[in-house]
C-alpha atoms as a PDB file:
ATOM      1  CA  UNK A   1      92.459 111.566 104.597  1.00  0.00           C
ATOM      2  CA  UNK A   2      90.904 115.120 104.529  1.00  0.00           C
ATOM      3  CA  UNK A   3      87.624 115.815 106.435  1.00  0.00           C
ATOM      4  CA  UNK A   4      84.588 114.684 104.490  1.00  0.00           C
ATOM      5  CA  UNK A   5      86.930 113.350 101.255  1.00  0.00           C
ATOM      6  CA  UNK A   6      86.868 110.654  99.060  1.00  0.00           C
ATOM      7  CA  UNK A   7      82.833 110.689  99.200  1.00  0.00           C
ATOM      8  CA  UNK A   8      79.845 109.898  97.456  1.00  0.00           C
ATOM      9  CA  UNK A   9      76.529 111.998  97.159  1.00  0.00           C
ATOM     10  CA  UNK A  10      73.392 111.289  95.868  1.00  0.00           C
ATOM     11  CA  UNK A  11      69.690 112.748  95.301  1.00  0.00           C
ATOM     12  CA  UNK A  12      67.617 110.633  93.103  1.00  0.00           C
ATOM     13  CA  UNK A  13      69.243 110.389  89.591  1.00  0.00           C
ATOM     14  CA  UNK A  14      72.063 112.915  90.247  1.00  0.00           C
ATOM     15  CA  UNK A  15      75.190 111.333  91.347  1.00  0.00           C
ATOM     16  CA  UNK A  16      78.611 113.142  92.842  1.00  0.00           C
ATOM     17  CA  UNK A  17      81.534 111.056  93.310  1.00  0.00           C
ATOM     18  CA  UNK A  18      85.161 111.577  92.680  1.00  0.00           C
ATOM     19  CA  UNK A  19      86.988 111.296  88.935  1.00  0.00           C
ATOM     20  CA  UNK A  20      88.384 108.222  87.821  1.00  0.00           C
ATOM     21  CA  UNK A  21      90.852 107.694  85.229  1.00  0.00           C
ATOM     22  CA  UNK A  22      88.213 106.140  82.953  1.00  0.00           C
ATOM     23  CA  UNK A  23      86.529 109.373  82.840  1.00  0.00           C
ATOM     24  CA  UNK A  24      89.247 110.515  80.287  1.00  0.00           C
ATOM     25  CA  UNK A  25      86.783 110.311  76.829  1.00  0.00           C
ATOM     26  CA  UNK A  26      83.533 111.156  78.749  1.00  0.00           C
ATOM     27  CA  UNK A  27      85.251 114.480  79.938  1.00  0.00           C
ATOM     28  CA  UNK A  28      86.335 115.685  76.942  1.00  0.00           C
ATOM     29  CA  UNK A  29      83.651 114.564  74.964  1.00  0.00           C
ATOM     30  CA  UNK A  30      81.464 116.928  76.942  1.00  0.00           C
ATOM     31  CA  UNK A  31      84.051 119.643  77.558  1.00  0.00           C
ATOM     32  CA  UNK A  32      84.345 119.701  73.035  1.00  0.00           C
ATOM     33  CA  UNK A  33      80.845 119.388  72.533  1.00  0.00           C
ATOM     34  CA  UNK A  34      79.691 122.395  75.364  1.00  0.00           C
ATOM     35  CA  UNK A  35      82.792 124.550  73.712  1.00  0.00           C
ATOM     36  CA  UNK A  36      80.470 127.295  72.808  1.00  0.00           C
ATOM     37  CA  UNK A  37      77.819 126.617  75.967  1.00  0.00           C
ATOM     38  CA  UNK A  38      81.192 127.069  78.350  1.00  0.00           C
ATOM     39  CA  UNK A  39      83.317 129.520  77.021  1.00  0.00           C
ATOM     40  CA  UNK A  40      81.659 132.860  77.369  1.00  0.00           C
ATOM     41  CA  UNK A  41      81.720 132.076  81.717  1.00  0.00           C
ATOM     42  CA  UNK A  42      84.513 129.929  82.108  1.00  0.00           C
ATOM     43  CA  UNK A  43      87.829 130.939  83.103  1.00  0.00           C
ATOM     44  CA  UNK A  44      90.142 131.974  79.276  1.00  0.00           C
ATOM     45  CA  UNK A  45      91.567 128.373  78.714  1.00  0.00           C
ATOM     46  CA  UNK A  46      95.459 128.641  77.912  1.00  0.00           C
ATOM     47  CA  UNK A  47      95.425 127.021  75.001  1.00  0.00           C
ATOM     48  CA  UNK A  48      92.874 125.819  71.753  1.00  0.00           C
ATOM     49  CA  UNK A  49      89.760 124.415  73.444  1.00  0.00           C
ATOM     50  CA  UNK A  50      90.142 121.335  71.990  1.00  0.00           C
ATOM     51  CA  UNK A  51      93.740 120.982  72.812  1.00  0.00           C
ATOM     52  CA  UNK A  52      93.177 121.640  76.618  1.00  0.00           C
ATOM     53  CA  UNK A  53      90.161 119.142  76.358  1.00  0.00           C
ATOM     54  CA  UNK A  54      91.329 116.202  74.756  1.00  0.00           C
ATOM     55  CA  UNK A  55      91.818 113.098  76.508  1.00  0.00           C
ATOM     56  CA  UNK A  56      95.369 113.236  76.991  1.00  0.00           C
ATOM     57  CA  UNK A  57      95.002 116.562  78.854  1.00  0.00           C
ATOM     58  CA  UNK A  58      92.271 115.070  81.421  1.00  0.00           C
ATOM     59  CA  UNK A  59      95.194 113.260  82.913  1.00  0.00           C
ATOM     60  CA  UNK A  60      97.053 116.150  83.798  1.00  0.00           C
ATOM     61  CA  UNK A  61      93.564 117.153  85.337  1.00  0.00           C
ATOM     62  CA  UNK A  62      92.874 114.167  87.384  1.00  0.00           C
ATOM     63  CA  UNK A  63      96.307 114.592  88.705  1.00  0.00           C
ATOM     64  CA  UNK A  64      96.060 117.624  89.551  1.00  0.00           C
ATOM     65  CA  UNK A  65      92.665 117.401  91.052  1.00  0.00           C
ATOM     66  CA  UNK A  66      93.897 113.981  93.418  1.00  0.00           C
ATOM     67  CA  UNK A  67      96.432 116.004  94.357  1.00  0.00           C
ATOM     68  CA  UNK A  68      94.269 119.203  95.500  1.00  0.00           C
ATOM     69  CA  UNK A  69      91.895 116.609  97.030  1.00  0.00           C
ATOM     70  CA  UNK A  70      94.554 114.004  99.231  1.00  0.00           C
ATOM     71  CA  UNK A  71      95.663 117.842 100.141  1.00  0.00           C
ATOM     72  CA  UNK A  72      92.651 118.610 101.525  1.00  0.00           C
ATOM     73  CA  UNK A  73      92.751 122.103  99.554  1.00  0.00           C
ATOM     74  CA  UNK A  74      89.289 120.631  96.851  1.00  0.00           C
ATOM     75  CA  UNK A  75      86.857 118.491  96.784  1.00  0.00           C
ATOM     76  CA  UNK A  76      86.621 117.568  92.903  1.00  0.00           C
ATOM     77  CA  UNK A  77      83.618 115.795  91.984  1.00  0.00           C
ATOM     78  CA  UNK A  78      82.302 114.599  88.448  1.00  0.00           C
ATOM     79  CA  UNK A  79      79.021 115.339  88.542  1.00  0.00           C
ATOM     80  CA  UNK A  80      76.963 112.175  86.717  1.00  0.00           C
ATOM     81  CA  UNK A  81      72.879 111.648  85.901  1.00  0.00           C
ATOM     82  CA  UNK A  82      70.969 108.700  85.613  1.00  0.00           C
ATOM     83  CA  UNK A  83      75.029 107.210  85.566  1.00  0.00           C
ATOM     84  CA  UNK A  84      76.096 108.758  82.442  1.00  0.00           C
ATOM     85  CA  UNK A  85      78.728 111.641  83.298  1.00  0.00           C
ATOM     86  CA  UNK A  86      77.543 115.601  82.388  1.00  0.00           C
ATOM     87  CA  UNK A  87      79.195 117.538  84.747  1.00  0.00           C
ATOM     88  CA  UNK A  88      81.492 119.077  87.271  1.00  0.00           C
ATOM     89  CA  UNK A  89      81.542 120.407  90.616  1.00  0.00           C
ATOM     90  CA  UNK A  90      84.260 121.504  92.739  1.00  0.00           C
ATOM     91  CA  UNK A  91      84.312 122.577  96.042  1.00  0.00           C
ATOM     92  CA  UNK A  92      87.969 124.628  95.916  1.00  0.00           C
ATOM     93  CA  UNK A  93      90.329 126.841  97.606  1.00  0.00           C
ATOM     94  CA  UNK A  94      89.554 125.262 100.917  1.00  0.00           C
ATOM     95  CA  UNK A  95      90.766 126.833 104.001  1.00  0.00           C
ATOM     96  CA  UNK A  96      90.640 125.643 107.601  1.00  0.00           C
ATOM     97  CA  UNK A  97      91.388 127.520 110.635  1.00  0.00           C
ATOM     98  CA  UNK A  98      89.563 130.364 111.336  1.00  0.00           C
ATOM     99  CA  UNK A  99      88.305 130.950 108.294  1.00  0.00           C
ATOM    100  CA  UNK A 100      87.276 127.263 107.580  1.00  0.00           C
ATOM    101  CA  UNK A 101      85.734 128.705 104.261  1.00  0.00           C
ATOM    102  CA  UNK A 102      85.564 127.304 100.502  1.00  0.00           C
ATOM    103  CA  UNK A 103      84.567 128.613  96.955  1.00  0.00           C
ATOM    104  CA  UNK A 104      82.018 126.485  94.747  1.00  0.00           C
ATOM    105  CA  UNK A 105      82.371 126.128  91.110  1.00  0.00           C
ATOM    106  CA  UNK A 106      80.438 123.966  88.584  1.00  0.00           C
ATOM    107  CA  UNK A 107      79.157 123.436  84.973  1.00  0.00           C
ATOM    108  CA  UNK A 108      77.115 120.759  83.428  1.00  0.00           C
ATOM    109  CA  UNK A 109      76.478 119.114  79.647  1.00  0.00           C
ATOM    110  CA  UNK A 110      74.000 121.610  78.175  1.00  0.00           C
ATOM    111  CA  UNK A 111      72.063 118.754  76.597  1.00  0.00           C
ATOM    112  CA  UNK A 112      71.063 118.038  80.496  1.00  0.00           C
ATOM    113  CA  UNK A 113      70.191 121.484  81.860  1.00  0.00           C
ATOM    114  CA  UNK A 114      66.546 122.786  83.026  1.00  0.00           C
ATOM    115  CA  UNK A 115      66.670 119.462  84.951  1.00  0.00           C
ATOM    116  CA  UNK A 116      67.184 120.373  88.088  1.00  0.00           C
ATOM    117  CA  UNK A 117      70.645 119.038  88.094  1.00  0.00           C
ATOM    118  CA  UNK A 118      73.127 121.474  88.652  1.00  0.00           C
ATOM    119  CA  UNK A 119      70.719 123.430  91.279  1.00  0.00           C
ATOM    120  CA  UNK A 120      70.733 119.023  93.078  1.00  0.00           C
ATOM    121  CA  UNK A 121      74.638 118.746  92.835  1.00  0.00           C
ATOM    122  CA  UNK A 122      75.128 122.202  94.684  1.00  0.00           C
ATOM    123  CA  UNK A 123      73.026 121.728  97.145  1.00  0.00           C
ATOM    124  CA  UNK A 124      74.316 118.038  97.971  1.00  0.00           C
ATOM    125  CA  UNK A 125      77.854 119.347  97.763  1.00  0.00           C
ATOM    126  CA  UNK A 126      77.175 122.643  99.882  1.00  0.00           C
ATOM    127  CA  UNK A 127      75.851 119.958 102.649  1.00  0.00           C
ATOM    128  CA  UNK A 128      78.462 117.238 102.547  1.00  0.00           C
ATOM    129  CA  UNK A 129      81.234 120.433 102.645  1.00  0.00           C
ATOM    130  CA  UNK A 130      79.140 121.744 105.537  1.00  0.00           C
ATOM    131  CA  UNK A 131      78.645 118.496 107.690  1.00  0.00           C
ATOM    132  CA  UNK A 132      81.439 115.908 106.997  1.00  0.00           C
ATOM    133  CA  UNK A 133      83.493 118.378 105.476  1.00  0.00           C
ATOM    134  CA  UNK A 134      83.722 120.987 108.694  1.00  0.00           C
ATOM    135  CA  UNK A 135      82.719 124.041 106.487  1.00  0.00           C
ATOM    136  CA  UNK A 136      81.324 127.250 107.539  1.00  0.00           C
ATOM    137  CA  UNK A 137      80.749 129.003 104.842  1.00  0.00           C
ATOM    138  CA  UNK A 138      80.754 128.688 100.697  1.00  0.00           C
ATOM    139  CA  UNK A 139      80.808 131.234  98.346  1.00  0.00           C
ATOM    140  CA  UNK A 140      79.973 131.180  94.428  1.00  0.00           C
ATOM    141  CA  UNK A 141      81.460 133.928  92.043  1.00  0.00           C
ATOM    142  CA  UNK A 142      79.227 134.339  89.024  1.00  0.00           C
ATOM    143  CA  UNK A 143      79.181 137.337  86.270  1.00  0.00           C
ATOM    144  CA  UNK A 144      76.174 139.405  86.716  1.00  0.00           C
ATOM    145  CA  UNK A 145      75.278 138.614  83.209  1.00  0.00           C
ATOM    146  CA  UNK A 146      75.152 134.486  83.706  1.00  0.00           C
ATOM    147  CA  UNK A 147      71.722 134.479  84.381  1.00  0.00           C
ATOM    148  CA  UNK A 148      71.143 130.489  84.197  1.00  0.00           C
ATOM    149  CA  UNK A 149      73.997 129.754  87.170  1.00  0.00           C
ATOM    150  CA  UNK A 150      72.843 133.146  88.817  1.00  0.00           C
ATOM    151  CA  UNK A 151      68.905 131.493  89.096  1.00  0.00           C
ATOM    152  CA  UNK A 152      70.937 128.058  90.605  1.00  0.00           C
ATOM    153  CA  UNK A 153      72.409 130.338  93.544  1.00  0.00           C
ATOM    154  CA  UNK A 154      69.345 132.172  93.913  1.00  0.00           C
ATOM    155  CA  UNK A 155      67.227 129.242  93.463  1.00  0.00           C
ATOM    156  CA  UNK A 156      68.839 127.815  96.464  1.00  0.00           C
ATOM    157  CA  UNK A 157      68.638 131.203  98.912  1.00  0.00           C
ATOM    158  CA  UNK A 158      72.398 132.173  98.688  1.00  0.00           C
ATOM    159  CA  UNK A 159      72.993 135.323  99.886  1.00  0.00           C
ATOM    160  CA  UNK A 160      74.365 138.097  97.367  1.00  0.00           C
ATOM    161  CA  UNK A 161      77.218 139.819  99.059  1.00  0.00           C
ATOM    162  CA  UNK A 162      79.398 141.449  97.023  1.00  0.00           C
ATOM    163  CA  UNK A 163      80.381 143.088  93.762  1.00  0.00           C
ATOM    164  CA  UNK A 164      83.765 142.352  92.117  1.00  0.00           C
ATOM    165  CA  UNK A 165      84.862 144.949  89.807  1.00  0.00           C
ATOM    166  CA  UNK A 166      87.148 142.873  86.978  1.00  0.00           C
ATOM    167  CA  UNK A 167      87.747 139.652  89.094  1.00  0.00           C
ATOM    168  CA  UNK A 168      87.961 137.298  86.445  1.00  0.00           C
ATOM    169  CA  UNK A 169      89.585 136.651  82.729  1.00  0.00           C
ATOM    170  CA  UNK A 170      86.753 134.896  80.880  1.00  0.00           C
ATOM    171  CA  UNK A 171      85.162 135.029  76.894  1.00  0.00           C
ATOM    172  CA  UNK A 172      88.440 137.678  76.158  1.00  0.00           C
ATOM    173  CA  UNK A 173      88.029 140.171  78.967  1.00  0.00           C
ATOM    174  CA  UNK A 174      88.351 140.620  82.349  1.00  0.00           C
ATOM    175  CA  UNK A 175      84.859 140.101  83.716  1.00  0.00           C
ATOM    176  CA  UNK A 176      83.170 141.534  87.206  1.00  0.00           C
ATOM    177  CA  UNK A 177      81.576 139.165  89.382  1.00  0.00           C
ATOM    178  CA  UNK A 178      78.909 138.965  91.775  1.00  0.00           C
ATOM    179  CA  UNK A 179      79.552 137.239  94.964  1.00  0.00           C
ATOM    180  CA  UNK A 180      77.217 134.949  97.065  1.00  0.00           C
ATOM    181  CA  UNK A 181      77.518 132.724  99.807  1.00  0.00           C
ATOM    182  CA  UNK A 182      76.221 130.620 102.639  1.00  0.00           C
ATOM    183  CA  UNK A 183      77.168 130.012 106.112  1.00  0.00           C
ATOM    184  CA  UNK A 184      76.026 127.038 108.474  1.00  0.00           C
ATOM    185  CA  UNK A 185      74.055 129.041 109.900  1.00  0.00           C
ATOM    186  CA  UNK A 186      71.843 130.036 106.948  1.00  0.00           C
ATOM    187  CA  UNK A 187      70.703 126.373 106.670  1.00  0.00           C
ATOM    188  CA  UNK A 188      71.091 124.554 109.839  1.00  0.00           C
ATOM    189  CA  UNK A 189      67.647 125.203 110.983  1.00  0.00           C
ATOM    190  CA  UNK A 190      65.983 124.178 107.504  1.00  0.00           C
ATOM    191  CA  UNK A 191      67.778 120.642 108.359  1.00  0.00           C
ATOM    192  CA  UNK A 192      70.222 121.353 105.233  1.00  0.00           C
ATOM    193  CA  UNK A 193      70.328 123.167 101.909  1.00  0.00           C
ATOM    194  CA  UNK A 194      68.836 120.087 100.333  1.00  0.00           C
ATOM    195  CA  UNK A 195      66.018 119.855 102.862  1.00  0.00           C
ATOM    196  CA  UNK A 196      65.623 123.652 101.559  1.00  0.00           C
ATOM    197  CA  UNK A 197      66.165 122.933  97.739  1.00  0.00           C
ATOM    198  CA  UNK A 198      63.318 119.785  98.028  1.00  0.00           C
ATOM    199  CA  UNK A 199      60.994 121.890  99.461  1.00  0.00           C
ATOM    200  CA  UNK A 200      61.511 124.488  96.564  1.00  0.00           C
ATOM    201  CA  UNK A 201      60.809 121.858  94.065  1.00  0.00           C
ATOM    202  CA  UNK A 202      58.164 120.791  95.832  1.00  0.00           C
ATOM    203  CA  UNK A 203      56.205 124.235  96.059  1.00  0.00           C
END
């Protein structure tokens, strides 16, 4: 199996573990119900919304996803709180080698956010992709006008690195991004971006 993958993370009532089949109706559920909460950030769907989120279509996902995963290329986790699933984080475009580098992407149930949760499931994912995982560095791609996922970066003390002019088709346009990251290094002495994101909380 892939460094750090199949795996299990949790922090209190947040949860991160990988899909399952029965996840089918609680994934699109969420995905139909968050339609106009997602689709001014997320990437332009190809296809009606509900369509590309109905049941039937989450098992092309979860194929997809196992597939990206037993390759070692993602970690895909469904993202759940207090057991009841709201959410997705992936860890994707993994590369080893040299670079040994990943991208992180996420979104969660709007009914849950201001909880603390998406902010939770980053920083246990950034850490598991960091120690078990053999990561070096993560980035997160966000448009500069996203404000809520730009506070979870910035929350957290990624670093903002770069500007991309047009990176992105999202909400009918091509859309610029901001770029932020992390390395090991960045977090190693804090004993963790958790350890770091706990002590925010805490202050």
């Amino acid at each position: 199996m892939p460094p750090g993958w199949p795996a299990v993370l949790r922090e209190g009532d947040v949860t991160m573990r990988p899909y399952k089949r029965g996840d089918a109706r609680a994934w699109s559920e969420a995905r139909i119900r968050n339609e106009e909460w997602l689709t001014p950030w997320e990437p332009t769907p190809l296809g009606p919304w509900r369509e590309v989120h109905s049941p039937g279509a989450f098992r092309g996902l979860h194929r997809a996803l196992k597939r990206a995963a037993d390759a070692g290329s993602a970690m895909p986790f469904a993202i759940c709180y207090q057991d009841r699933y709201v959410g997705q984080l992936t860890i994707g475009n993994i590369v080893r080698g040299a670079f040994c580098s990943a991208y992180a992407g996420y979104w969660v149930d709007s009914r849950v956010a201001g909880k603390g949760i998406t902010p939770t499931a980053l920083a246990l994912a950034v850490d598991h992709a960091m120690g078990p995982g053999g990561l070096h560095r993560i980035e997160v791609n966000i448009r500069p006008d996203n404000l809520p996922s730009r506070r979870v970066v910035e929350k957290l003390g990624f670093r903002e690195e770069a500007f991309y002019p047009r990176y992105l088709h999202s909400g009918g346009a091509w859309q610029d991004h901001i770029g932020y990251a992390l390395t090991i290094e960045d977090i190693s002495l804090e004993g963790g971006l958790m350890a770091r994101w706990r002590r925010a909380r805490s202050s």
